[in-house]
Protein backbone atom coordinates (compact mmCIF):
# COMPACT_ATOMS: atom_id res chain seq x y z
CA UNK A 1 -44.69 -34.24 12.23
CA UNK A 2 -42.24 -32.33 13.99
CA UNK A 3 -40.79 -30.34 10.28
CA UNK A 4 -44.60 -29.71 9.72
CA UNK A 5 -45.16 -28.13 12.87
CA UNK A 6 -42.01 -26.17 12.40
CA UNK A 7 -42.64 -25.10 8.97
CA UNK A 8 -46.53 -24.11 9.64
CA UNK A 9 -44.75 -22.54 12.68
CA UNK A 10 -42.46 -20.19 10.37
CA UNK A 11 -45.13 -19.41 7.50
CA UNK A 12 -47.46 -17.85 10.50
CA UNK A 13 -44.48 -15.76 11.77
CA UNK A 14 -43.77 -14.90 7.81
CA UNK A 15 -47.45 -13.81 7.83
CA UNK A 16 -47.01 -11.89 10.34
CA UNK A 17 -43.92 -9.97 9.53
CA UNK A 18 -44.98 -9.60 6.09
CA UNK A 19 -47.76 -7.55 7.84
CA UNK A 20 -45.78 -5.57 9.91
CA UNK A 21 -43.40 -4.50 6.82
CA UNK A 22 -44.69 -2.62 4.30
CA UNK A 23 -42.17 -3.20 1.96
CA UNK A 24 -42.81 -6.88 2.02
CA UNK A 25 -45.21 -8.79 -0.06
CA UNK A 26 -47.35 -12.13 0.35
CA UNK A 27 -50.32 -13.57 -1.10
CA UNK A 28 -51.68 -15.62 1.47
CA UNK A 29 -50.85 -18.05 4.26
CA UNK A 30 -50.39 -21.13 1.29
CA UNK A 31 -48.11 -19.03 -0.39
CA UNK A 32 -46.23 -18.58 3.19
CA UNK A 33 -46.00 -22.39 4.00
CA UNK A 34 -44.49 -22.32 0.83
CA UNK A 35 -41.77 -19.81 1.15
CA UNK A 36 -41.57 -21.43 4.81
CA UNK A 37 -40.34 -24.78 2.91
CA UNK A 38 -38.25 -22.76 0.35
CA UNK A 39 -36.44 -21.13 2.72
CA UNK A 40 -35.84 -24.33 4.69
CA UNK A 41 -34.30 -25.87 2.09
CA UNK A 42 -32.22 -23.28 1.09
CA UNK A 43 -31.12 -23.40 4.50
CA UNK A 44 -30.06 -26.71 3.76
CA UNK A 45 -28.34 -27.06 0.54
CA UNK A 46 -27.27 -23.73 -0.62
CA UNK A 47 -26.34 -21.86 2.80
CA UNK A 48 -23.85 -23.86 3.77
CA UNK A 49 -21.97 -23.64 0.57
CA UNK A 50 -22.05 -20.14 0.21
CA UNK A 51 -20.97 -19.80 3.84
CA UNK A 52 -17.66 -21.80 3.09
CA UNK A 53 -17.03 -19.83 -0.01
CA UNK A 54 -17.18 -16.61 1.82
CA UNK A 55 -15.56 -17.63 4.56
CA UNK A 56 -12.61 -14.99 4.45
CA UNK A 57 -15.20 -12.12 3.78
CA UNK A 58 -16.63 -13.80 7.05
CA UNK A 59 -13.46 -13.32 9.52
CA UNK A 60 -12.66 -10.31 7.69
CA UNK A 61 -16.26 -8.66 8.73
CA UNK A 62 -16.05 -10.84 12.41
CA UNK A 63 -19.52 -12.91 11.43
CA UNK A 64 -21.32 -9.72 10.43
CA UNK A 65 -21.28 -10.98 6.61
CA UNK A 66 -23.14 -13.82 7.82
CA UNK A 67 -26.50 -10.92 7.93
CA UNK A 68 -25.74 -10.95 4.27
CA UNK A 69 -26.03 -14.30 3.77
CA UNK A 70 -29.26 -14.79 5.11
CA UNK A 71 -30.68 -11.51 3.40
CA UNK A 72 -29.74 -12.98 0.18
CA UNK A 73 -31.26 -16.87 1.27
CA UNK A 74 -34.33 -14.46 1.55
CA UNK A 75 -33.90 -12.56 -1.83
CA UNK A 76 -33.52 -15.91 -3.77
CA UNK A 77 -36.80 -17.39 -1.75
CA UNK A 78 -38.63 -13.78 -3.32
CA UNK A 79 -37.39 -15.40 -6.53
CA UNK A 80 -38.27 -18.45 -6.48
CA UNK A 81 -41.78 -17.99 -5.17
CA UNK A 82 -44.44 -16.48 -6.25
CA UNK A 83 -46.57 -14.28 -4.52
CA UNK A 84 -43.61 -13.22 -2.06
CA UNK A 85 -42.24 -9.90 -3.09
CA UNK A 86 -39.22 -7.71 -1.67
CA UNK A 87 -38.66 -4.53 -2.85
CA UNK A 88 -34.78 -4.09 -1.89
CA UNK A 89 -31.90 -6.29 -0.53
CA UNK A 90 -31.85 -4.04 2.81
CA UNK A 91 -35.29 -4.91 3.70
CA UNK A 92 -34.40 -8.89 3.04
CA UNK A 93 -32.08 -8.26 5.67
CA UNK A 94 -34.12 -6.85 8.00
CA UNK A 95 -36.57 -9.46 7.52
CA UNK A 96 -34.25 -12.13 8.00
CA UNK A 97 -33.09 -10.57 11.44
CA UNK A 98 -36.53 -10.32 12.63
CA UNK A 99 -37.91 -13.81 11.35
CA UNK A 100 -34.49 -15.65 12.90
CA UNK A 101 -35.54 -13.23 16.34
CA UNK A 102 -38.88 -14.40 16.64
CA UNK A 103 -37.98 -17.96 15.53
CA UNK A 104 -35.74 -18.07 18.40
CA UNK A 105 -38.59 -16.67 21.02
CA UNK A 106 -41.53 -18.63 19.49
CA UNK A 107 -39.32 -21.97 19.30
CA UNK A 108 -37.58 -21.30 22.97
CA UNK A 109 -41.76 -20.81 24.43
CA UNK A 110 -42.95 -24.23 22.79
CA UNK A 111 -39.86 -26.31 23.77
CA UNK A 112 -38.73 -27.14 20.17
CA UNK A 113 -35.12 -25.64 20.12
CA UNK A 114 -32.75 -27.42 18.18
């Protein structure tokens, strides 16, 4: 119960910021529960990988490669679903900074850090 609030949770704030950015595509709020459990997963399975393999780039850029990493976790979700469209890498980043930002703020107000 507690992933589905959390997921339902992150597809509103997706909504949202999808709104906000122009550059930023989605079809509707089943397509963002959607990209809300894609990038979840991700999250998971492939994140963690990719942050050990560029773990050098990592120290070499003191953690700011890690901005990277989540802007292509994004990028790969655009693939993978459709209906959410991103018209350049820079603006994946940029979405990722603001959706981890207001993660943070929405998940600190309802008491369900990690």
């Amino acid at each position: 119960m507690k992933l589905l609030f959390r997921i339902l949770i992150t597809a509103g704030l997706v909504m949202l910021i999808s709104s906000l950015m122009s550059t930023v595509d989605i079809d509707g709020f089943t397509t963002a529960v959607i990209v809300a459990a894609v990038l979840g997963l991700l999250n998971i399975f492939v994140k963690p990988i990719l942050t050990i393999l560029t773990l050098p780039v990592t120290f070499l850029t003191l953690g700011l490669f890690l901005f990277v990493l989540n802007g292509a976790m994004i990028k790969i979700c655009s693939t993978l679903v459709d209906g959410f469209r991103i018209n350049s890498f820079w603006t994946a980043i940029v979405f990722s900074i603001i959706l981890s930002i207001s993660q943070s703020i929405v998940f600190k107000m309802i008491g369900e850090d990690k």
